[in-house]
Structure formats: C-alpha cells, structure tokens
C-alpha atoms as a PDB file:
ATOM      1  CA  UNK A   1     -21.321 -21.902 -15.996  1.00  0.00           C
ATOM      2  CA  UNK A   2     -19.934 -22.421 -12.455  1.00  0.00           C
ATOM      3  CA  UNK A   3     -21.261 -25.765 -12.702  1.00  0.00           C
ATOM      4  CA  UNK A   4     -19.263 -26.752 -15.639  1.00  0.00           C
ATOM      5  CA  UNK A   5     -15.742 -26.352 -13.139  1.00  0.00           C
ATOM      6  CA  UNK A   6     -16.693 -27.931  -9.721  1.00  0.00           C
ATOM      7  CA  UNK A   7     -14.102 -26.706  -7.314  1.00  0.00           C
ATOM      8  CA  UNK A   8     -11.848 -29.470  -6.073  1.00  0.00           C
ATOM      9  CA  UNK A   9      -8.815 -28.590  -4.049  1.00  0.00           C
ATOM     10  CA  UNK A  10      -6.805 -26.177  -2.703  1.00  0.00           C
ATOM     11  CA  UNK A  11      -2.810 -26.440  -3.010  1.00  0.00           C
ATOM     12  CA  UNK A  12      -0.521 -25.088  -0.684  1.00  0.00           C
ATOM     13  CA  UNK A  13       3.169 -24.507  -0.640  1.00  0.00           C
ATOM     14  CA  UNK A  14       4.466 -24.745   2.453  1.00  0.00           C
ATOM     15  CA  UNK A  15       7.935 -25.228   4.972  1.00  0.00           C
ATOM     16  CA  UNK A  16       7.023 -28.905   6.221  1.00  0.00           C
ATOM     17  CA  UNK A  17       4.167 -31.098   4.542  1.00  0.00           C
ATOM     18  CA  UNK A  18       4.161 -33.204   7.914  1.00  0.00           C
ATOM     19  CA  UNK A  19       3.527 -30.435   9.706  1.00  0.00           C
ATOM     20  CA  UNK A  20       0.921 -29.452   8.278  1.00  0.00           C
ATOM     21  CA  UNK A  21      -1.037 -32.339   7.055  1.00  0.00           C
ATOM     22  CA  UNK A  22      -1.073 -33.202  11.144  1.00  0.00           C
ATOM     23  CA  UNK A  23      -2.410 -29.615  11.962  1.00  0.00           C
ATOM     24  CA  UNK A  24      -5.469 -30.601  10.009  1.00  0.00           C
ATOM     25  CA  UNK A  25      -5.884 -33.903  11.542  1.00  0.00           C
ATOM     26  CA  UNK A  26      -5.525 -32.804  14.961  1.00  0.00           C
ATOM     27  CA  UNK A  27      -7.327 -29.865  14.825  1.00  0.00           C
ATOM     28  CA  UNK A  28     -10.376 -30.698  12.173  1.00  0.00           C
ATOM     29  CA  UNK A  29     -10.200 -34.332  11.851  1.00  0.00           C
ATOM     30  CA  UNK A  30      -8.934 -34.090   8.116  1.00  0.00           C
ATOM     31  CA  UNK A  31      -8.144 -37.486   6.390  1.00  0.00           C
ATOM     32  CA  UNK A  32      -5.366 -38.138   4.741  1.00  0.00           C
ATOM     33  CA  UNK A  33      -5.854 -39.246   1.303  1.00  0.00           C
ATOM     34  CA  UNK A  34      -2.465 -39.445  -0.100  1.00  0.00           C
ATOM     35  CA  UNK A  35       1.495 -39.216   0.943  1.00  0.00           C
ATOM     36  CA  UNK A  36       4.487 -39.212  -1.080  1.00  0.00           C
ATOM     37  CA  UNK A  37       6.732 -36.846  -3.663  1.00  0.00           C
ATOM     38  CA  UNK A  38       5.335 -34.809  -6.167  1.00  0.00           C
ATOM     39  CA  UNK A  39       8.158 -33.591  -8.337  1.00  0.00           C
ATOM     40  CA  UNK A  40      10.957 -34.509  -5.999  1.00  0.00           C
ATOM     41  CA  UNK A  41       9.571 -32.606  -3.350  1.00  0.00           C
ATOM     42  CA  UNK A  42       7.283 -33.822  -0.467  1.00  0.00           C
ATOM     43  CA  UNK A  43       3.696 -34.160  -0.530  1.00  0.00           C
ATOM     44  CA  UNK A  44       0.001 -34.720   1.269  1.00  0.00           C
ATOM     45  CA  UNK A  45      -3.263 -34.505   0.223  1.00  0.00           C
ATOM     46  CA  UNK A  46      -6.013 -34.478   2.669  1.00  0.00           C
ATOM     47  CA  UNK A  47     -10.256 -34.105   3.120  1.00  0.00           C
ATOM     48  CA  UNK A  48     -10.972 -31.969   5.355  1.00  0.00           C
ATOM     49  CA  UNK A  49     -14.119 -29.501   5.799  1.00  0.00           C
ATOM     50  CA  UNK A  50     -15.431 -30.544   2.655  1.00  0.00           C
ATOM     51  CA  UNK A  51     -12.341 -29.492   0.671  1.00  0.00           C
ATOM     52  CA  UNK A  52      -9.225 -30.929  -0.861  1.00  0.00           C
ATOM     53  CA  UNK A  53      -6.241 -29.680   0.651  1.00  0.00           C
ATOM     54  CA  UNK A  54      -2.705 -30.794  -0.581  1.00  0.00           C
ATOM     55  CA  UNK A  55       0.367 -29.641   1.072  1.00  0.00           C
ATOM     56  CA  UNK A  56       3.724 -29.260  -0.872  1.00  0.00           C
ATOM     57  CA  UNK A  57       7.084 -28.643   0.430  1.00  0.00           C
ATOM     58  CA  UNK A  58       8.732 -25.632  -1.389  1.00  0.00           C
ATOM     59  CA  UNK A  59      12.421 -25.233  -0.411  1.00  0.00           C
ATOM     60  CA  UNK A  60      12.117 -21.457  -0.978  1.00  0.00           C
ATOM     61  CA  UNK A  61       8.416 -20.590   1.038  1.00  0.00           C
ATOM     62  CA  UNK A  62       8.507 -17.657   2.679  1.00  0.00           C
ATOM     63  CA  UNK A  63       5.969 -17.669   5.851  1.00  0.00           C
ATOM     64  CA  UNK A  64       3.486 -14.515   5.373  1.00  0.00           C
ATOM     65  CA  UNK A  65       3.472 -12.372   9.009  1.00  0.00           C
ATOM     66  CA  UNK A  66       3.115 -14.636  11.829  1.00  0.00           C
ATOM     67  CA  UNK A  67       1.340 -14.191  15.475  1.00  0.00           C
ATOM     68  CA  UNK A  68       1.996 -10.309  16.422  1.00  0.00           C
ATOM     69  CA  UNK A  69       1.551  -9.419  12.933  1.00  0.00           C
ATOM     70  CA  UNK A  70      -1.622 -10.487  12.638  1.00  0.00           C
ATOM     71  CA  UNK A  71      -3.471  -7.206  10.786  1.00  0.00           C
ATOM     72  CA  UNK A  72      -1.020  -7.808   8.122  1.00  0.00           C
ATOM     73  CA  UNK A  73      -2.328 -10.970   6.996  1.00  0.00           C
ATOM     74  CA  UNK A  74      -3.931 -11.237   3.646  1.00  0.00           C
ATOM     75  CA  UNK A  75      -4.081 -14.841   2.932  1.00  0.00           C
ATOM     76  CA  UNK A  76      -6.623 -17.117   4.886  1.00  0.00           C
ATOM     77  CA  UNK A  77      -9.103 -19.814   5.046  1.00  0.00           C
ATOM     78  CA  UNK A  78     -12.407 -19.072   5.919  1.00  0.00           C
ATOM     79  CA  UNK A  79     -14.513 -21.622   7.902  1.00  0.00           C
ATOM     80  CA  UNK A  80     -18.212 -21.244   8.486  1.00  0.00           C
ATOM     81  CA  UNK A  81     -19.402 -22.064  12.584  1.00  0.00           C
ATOM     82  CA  UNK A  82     -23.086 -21.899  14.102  1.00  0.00           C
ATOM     83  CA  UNK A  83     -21.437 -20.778  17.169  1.00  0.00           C
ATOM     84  CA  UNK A  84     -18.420 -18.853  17.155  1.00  0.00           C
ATOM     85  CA  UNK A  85     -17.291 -19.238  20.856  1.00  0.00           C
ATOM     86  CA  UNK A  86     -18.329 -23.192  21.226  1.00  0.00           C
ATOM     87  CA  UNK A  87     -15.840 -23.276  18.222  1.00  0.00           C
ATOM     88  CA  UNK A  88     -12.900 -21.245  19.626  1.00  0.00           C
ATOM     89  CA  UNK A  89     -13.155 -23.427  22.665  1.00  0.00           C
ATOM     90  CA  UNK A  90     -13.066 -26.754  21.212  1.00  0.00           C
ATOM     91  CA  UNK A  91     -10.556 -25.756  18.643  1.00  0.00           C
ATOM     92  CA  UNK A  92      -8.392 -24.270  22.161  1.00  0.00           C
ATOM     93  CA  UNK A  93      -8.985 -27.479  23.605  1.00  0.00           C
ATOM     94  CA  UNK A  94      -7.548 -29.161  20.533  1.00  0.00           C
ATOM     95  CA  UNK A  95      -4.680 -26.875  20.279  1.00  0.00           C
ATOM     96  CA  UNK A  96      -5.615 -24.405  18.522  1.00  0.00           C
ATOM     97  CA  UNK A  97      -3.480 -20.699  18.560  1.00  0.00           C
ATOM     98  CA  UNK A  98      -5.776 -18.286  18.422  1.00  0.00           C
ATOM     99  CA  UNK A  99      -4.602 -14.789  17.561  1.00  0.00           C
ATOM    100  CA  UNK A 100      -7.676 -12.985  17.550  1.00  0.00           C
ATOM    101  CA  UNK A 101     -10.334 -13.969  19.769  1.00  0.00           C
ATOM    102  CA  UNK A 102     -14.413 -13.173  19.552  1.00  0.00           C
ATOM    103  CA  UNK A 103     -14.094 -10.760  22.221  1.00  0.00           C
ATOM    104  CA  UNK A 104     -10.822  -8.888  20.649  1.00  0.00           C
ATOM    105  CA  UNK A 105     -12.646  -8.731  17.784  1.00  0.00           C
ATOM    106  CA  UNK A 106     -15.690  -7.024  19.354  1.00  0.00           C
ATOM    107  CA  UNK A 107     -13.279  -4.783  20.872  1.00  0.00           C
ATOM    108  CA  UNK A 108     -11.716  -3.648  17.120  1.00  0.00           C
ATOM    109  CA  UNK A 109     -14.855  -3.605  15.841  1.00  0.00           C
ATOM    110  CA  UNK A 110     -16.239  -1.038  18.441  1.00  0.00           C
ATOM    111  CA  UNK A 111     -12.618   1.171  17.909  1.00  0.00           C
ATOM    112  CA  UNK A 112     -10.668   2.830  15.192  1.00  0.00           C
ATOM    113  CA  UNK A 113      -7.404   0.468  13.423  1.00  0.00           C
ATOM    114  CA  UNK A 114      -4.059   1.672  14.352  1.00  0.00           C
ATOM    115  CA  UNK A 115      -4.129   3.747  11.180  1.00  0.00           C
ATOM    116  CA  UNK A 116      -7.164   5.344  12.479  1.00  0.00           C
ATOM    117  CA  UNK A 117      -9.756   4.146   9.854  1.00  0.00           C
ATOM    118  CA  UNK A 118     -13.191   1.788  11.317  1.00  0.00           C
ATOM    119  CA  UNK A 119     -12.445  -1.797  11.726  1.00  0.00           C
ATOM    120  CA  UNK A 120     -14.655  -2.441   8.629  1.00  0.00           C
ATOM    121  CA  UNK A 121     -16.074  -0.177   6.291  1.00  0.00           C
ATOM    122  CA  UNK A 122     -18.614  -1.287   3.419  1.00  0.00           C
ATOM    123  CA  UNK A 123     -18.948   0.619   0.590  1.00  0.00           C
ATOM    124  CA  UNK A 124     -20.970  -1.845  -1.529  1.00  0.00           C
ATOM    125  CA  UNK A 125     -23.338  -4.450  -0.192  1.00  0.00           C
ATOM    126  CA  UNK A 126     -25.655  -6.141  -3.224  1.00  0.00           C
ATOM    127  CA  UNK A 127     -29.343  -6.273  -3.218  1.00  0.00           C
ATOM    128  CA  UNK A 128     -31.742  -7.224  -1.617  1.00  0.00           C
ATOM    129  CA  UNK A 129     -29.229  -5.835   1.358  1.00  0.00           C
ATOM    130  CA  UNK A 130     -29.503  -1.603   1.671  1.00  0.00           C
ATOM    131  CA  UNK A 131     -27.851   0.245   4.314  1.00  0.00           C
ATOM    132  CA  UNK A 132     -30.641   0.374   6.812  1.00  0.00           C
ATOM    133  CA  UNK A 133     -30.859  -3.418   7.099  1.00  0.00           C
ATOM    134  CA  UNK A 134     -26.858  -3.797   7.843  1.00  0.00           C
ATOM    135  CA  UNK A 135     -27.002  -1.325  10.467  1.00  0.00           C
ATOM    136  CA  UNK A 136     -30.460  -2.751  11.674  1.00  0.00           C
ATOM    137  CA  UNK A 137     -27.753  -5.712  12.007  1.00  0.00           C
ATOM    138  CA  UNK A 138     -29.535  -8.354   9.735  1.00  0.00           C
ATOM    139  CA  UNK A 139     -26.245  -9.067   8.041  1.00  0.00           C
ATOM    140  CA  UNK A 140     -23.479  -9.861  10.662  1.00  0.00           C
ATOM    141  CA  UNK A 141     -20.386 -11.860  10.631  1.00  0.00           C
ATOM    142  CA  UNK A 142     -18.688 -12.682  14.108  1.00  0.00           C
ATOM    143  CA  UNK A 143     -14.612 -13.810  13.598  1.00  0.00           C
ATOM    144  CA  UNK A 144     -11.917 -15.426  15.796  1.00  0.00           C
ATOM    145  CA  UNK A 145      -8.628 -15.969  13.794  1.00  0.00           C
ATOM    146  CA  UNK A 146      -6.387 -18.821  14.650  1.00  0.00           C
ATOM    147  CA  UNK A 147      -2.829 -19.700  13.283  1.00  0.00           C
ATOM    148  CA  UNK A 148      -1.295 -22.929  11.808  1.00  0.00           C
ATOM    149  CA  UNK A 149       1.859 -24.343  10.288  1.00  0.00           C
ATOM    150  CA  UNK A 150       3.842 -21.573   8.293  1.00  0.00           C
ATOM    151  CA  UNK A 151       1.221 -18.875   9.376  1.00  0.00           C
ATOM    152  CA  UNK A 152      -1.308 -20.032   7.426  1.00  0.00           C
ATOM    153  CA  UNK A 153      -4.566 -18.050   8.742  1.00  0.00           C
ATOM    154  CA  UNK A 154      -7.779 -20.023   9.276  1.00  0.00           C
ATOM    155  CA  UNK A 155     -10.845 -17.539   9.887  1.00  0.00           C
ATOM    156  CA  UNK A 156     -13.720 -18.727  12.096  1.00  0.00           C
ATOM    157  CA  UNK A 157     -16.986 -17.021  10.842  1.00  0.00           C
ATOM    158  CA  UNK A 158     -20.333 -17.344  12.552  1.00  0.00           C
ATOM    159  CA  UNK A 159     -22.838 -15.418   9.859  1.00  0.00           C
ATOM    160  CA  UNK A 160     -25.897 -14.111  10.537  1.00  0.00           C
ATOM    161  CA  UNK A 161     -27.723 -13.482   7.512  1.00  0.00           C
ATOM    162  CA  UNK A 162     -31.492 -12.703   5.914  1.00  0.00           C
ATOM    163  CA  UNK A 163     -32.793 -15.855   4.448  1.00  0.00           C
ATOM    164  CA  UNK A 164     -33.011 -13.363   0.840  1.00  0.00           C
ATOM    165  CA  UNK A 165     -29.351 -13.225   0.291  1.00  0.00           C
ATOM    166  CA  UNK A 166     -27.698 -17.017   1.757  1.00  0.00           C
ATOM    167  CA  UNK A 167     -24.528 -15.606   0.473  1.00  0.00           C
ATOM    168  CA  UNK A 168     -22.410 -18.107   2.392  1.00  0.00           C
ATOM    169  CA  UNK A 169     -22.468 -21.677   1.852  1.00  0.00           C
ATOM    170  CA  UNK A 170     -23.241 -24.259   4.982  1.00  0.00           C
ATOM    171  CA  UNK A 171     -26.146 -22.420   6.141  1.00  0.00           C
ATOM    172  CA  UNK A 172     -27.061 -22.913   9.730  1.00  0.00           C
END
C-alpha cells in the first residue's frame, strides 16, 4: 500500500523562510528549487538529503525550546551518518550548533535523566530482535543533536544494526 503514496516533502512553518532555506544550503548543500509567496506569505522549497523541504513564513510560529532546553524537544529531523563524529565535525566546521554532542550523549546514556528514569528504556523491540541481542549490542544507535533556524532539531544517527531487521533506510 505504502507504495501507492510515495512520500514527497516535508512543510515547515517557520519565523524567516530566508533563514532557513540558507541553513540547509550551508550546512547540507540543499538546492533550492523554488522562491516566492504562497498565500501572501513567504516561501522556499528546497532538495536536500533526499527530501523535499519547503519553508513557510507563519506570522504567528512559536519556536519549540531552544539550546538549554534541549530534553524538551519533541520535534526533529532525523539524518542517517556512517560515522557519527566525522559528521559532527564537518557539520562544526560548516557551522553547525551542536547541542548534544556524541560524547554527552555517551555520558546520558551511561546515567539516570534529571527525573531519574534511564536515558532510554525499550519496552518493545520487534522480531527477529529479543532482548539478549540488544544488550549483546547488535542494535545500536549513536546521536549528536544540532540546532537550526527557529529551533528546529536535526538528529545525527549512526545505526548499527543486524542485516535481519534494516529498519532504517540508507544502509551503510
């Protein structure tokens, strides 16, 4: 059925369409496809990371929690890297803010959250996956989180996974 509805783009309210049509350039080489007005209000449209993005300027957007607040995000983009910390650096080198490095990640994921619960707790992982194989660590997802226009969360994943689940797309 999936196959029937090809995804095609991703749309975006946002402060300042500029602003963040030029995040994606500088930071991922996106290409911008289209600029104008889309109902009176300011608009872009660009390719980047195999996806459509288009950007719309919303007089009344209201940024979700910025740098600081980052355990309260919700929201994000999820991009798949074969190596996590060659990523973070080029993306630093490009600009990137990062909120939540590799390391600070490792260092949450060893502790308790500030509410006291484990970094990450799953209660459900679907076959061929069982218990014993996550903590035998054939399953693993490494994160860095990095910030853009208007908060907008972009998570860096490097996955480690069994070749009998490929549960992520862009496979290494």
């Amino acid at each position: 059925m999936s196959e029937a509805y090809p995804f095609i783009e991703v749309s975006l309210a946002c402060s300042d369409a500029d602003a963040m049509e030029q995040f994606w350039v500088d930071l991922f080489d996106a290409q911008v496809v289209f600029r104008g007005r889309m109902m009176g209000q300011k608009f872009s449209r660009v390719i980047v990371c195999g996806v459509t993005l288009a950007f719309r300027e919303d007089p009344d957007f209201q940024a979700p929690p910025g740098p600081g607040q980052e355990f309260l995000y919700r929201d994000h983009f999820g991009l798949r890297v074969k190596d996590l910390d060659a990523a973070v650096a080029e993306l630093q080198a490009r600009g990137a803010n990062f909120v939540l490095t590799p390391e600070r990640v490792r260092e949450l994921q060893k502790g308790q959250s500030a509410g006291g619960g484990k970094f990450l707790e799953t209660t459900y992982a679907a076959p061929p996956l069982t218990p014993e194989r996550l903590a035998a660590g054939e399953f693993r997802i490494d994160i860095a989180m990095l910030v853009g226009p208007d908060n907008l969360w972009i998570e860096l994943n490097q996955i480690t996974e069994p070749a009998d689940t490929q549960w992520f797309p862009g496979a290494a």
